[in-house]
N, C-alpha and C. Protein backbone atom coordinates (compact mmCIF):
# COMPACT_ATOMS: atom_id res chain seq x y z
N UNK A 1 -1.77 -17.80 -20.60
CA UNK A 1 -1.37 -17.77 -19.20
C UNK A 1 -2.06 -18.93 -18.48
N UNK A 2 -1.12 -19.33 -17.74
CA UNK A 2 -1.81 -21.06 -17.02
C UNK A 2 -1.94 -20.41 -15.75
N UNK A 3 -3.43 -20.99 -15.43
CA UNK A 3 -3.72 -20.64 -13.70
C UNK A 3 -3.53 -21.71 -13.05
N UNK A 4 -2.82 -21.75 -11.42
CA UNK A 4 -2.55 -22.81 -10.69
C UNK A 4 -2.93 -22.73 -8.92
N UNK A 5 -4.30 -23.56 -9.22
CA UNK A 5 -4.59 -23.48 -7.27
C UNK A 5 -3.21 -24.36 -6.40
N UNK A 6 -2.66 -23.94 -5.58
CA UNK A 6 -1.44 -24.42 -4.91
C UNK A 6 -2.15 -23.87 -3.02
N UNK A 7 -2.64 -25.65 -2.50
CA UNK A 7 -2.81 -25.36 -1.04
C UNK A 7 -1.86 -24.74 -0.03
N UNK A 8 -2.29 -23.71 0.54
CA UNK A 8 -1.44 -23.31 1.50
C UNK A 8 -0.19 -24.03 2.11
N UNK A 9 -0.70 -25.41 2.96
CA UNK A 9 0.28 -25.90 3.48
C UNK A 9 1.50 -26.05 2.56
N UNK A 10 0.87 -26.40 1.47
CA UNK A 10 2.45 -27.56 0.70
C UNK A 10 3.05 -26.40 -0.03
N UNK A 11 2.67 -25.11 0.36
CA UNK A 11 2.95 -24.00 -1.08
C UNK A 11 4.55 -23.68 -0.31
N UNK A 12 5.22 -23.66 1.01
CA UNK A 12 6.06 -23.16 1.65
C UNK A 12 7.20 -23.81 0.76
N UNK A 13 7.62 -25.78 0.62
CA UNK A 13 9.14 -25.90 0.03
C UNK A 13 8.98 -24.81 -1.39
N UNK A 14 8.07 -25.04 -1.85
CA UNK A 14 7.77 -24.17 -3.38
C UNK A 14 7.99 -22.57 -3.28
N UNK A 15 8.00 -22.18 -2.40
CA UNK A 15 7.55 -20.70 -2.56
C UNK A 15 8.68 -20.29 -3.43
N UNK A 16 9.81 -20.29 -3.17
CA UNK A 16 10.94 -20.03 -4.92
C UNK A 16 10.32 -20.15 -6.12
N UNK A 17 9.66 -20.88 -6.39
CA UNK A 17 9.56 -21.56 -7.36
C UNK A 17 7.98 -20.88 -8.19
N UNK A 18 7.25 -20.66 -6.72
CA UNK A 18 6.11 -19.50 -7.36
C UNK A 18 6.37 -18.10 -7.40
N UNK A 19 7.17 -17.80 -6.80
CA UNK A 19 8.10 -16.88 -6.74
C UNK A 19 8.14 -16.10 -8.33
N UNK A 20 8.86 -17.17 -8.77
CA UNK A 20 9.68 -16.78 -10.01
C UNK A 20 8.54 -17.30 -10.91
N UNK A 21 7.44 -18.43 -10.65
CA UNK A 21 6.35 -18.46 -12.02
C UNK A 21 5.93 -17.10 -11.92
N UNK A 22 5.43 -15.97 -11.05
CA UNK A 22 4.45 -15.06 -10.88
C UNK A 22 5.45 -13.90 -11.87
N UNK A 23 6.56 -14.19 -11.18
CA UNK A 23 7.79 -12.72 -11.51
C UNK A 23 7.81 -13.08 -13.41
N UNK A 24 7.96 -14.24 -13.59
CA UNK A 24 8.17 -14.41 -15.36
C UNK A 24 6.76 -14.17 -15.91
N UNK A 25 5.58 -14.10 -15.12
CA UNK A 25 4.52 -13.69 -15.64
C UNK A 25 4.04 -14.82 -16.08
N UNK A 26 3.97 -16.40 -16.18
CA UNK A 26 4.01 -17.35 -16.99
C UNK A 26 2.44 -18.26 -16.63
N UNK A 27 1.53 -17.61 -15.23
CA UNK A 27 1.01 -18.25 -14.51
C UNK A 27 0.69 -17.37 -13.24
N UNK A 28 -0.56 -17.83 -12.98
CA UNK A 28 -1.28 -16.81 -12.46
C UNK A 28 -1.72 -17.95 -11.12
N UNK A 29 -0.69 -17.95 -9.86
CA UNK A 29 -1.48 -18.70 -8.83
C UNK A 29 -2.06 -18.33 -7.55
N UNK A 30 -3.26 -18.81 -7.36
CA UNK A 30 -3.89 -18.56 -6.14
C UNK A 30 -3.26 -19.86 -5.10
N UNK A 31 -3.55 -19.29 -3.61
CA UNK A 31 -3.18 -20.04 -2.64
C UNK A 31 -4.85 -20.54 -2.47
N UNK A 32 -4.71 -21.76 -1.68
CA UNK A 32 -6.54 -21.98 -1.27
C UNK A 32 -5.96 -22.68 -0.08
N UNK A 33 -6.65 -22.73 0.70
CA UNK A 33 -6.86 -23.52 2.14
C UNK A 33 -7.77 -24.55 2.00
N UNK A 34 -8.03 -25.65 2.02
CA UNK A 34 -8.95 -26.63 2.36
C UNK A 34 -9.89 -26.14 1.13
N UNK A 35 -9.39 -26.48 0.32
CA UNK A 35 -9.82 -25.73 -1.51
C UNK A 35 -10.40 -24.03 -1.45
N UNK A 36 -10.78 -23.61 -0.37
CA UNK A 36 -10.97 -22.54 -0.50
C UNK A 36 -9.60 -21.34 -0.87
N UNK A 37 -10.46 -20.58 -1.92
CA UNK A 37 -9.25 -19.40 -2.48
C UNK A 37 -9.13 -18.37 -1.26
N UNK A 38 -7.43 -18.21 -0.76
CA UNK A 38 -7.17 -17.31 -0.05
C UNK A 38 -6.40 -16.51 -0.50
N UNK A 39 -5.54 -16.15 -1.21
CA UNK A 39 -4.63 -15.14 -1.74
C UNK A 39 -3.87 -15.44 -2.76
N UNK A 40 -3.54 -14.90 -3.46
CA UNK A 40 -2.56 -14.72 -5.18
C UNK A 40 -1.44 -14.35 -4.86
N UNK A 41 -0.51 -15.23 -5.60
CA UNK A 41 0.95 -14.74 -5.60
C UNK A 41 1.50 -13.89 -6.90
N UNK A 42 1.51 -12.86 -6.58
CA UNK A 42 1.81 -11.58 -8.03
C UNK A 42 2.96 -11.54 -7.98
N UNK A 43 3.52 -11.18 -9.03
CA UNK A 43 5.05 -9.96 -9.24
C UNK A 43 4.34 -8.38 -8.82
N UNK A 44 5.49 -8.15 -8.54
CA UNK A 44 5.57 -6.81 -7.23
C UNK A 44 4.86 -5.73 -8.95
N UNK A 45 5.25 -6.39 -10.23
CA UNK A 45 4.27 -5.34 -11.18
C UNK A 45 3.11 -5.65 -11.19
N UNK A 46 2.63 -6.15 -11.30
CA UNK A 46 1.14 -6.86 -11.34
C UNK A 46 0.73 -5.71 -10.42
N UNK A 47 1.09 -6.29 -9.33
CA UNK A 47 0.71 -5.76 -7.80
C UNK A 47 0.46 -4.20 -7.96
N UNK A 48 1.72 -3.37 -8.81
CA UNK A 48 1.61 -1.72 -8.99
C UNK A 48 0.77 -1.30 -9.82
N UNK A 49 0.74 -2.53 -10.85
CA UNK A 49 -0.52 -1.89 -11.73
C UNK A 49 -1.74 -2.52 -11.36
N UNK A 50 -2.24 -3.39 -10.57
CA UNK A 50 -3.20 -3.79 -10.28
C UNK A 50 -3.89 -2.38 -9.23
N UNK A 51 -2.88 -2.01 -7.98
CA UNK A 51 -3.81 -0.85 -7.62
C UNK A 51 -3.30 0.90 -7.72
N UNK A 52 -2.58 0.95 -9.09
CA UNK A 52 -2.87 1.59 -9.27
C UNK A 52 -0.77 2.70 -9.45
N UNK A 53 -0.17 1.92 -8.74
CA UNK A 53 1.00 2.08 -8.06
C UNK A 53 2.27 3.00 -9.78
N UNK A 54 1.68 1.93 -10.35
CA UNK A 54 2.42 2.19 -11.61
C UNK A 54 1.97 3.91 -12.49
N UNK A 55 0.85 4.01 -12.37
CA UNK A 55 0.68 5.45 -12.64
C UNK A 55 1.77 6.36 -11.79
N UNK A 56 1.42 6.52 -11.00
CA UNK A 56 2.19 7.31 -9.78
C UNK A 56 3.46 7.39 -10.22
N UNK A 57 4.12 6.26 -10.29
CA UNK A 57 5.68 6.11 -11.00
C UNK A 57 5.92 6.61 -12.10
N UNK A 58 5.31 6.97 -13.16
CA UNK A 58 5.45 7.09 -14.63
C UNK A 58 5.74 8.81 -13.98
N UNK A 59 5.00 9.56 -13.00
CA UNK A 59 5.30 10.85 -13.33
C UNK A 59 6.41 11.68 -12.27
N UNK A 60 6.78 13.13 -12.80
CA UNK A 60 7.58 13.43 -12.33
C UNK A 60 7.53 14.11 -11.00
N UNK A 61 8.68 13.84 -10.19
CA UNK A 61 8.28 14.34 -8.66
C UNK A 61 9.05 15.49 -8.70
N UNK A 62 8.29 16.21 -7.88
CA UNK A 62 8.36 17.76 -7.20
C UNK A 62 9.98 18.05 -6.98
N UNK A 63 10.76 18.46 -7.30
CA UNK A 63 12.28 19.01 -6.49
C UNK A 63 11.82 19.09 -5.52
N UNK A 64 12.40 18.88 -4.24
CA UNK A 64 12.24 18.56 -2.52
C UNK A 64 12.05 20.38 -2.34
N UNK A 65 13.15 21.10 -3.39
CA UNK A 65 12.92 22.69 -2.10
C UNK A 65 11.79 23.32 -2.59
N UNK A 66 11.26 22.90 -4.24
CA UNK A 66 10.09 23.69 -4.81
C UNK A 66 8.65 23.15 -3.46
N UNK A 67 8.71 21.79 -3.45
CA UNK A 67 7.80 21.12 -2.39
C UNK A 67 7.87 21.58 -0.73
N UNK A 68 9.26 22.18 -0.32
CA UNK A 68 8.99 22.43 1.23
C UNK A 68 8.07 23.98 1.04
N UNK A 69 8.55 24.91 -0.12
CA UNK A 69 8.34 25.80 -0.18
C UNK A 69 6.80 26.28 -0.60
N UNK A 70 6.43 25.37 -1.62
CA UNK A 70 4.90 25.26 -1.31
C UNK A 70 3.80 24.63 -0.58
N UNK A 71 4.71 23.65 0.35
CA UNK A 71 3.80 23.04 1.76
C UNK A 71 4.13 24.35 2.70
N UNK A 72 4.76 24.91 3.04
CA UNK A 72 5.06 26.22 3.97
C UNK A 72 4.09 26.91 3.44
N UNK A 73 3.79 27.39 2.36
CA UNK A 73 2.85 28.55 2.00
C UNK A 73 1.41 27.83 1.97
N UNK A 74 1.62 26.86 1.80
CA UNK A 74 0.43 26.12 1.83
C UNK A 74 -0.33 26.36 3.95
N UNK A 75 0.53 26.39 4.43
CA UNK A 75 0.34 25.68 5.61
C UNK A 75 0.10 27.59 6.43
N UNK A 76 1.08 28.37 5.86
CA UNK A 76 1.09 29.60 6.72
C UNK A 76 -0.66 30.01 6.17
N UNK A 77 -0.91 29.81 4.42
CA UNK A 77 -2.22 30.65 4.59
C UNK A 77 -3.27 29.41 4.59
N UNK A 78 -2.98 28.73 5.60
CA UNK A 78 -4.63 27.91 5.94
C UNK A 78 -4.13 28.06 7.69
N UNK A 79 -3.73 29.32 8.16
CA UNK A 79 -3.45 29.67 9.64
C UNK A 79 -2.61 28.87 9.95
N UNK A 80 -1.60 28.11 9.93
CA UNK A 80 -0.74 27.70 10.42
C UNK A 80 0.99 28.19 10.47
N UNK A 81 1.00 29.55 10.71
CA UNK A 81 1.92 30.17 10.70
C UNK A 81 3.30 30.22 12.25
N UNK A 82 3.09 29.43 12.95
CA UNK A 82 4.03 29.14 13.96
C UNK A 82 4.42 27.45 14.12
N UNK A 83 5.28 27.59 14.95
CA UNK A 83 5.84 26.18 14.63
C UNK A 83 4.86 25.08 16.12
N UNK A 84 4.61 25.89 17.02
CA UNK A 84 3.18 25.62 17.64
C UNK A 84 2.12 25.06 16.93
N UNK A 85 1.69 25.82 16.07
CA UNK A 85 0.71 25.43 15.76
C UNK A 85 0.68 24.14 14.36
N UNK A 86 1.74 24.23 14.02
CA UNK A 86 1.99 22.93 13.10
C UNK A 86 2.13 21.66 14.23
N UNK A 87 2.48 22.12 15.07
CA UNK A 87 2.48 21.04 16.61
C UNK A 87 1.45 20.52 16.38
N UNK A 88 0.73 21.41 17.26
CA UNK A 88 -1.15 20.99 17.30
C UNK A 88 -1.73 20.76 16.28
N UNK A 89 -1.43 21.05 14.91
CA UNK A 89 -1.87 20.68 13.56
C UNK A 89 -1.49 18.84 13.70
N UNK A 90 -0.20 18.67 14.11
CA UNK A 90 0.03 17.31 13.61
C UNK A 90 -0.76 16.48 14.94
N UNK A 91 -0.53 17.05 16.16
CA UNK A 91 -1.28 16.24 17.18
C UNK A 91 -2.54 15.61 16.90
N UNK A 92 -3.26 16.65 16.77
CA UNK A 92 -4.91 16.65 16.19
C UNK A 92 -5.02 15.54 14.97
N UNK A 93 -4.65 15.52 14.04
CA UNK A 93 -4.80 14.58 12.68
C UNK A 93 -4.06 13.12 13.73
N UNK A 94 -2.99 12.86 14.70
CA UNK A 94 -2.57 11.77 15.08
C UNK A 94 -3.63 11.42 15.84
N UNK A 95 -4.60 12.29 16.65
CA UNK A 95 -5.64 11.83 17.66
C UNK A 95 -6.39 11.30 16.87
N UNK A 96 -6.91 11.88 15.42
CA UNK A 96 -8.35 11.49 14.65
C UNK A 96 -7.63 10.51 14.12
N UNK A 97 -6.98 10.26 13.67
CA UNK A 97 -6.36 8.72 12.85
C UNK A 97 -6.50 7.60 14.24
N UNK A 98 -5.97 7.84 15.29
CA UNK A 98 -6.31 6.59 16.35
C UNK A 98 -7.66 6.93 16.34
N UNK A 99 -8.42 7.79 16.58
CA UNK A 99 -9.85 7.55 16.85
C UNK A 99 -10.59 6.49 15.56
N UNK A 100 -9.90 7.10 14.20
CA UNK A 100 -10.94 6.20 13.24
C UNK A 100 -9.96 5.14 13.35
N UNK A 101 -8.96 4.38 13.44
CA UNK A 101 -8.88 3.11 13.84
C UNK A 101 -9.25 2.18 15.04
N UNK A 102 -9.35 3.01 16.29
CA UNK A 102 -10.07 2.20 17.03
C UNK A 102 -11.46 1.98 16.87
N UNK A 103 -11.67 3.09 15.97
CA UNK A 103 -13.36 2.61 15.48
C UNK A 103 -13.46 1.90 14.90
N UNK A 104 -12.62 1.62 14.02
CA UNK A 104 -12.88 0.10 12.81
C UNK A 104 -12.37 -0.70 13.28
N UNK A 105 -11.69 -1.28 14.28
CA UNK A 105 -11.45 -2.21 15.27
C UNK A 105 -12.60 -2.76 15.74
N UNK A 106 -13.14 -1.51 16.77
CA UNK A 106 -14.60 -2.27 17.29
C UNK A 106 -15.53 -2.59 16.55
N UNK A 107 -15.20 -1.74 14.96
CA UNK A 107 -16.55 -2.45 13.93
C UNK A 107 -15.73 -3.93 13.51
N UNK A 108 -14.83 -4.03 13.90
CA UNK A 108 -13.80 -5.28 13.41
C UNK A 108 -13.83 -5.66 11.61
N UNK A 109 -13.49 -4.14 11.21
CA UNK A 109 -12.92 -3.55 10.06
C UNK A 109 -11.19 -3.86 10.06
């Protein structure tokens, strides 16, 4: 496998062209800025098995009614037995998700 540093600027007429080196697997290129390494151009497999994506795929998914039917039972016996309170169930998790992103904002995470 041939590795190829390709500077940002000039990488744009090319991008087809790394495109398809990454997708045939033939070559492994990083982008660099002012020689510094900024990002790799993968095939979208690389990419699934690099974090992890391709496991996930190999197995089999839930039938949709076996899955509503055990998120419902799931949900009535951890107290969430009205459609209220799945309300306020989802409100609450949307408040704490903005809270921990505006927190890693100001940590400038």
């Amino acid at each position: 496998m041939v590795a190829s540093n390709i500077e940002v600027s000039g990488a744009t007429p090319d991008l087809a062209e790394l495109v398809n080196q990454s997708v045939k697997g033939s070559e492994i290129i990083t982008l660099t800025e002012k020689g510094t390494k900024r990002a790799v151009v993968l095939s979208i497999e690389a990419f699934e098995h690099l974090i992890g994506l391709w496991k996930a795929r190999q197995k089999d998914l839930m039938p949709a009614d076996d899955f509503e039917k055990q998120f419902h039972q799931a949900l009535v016996e951890s107290g969430y037995d009205s459609r209220e309170k799945v309300i306020d169930l989802v409100r609450d998790v949307k408040r704490e998700m903005y809270e921990e992103r505006s927190q890693l904002s100001r940590q400038g995470l």
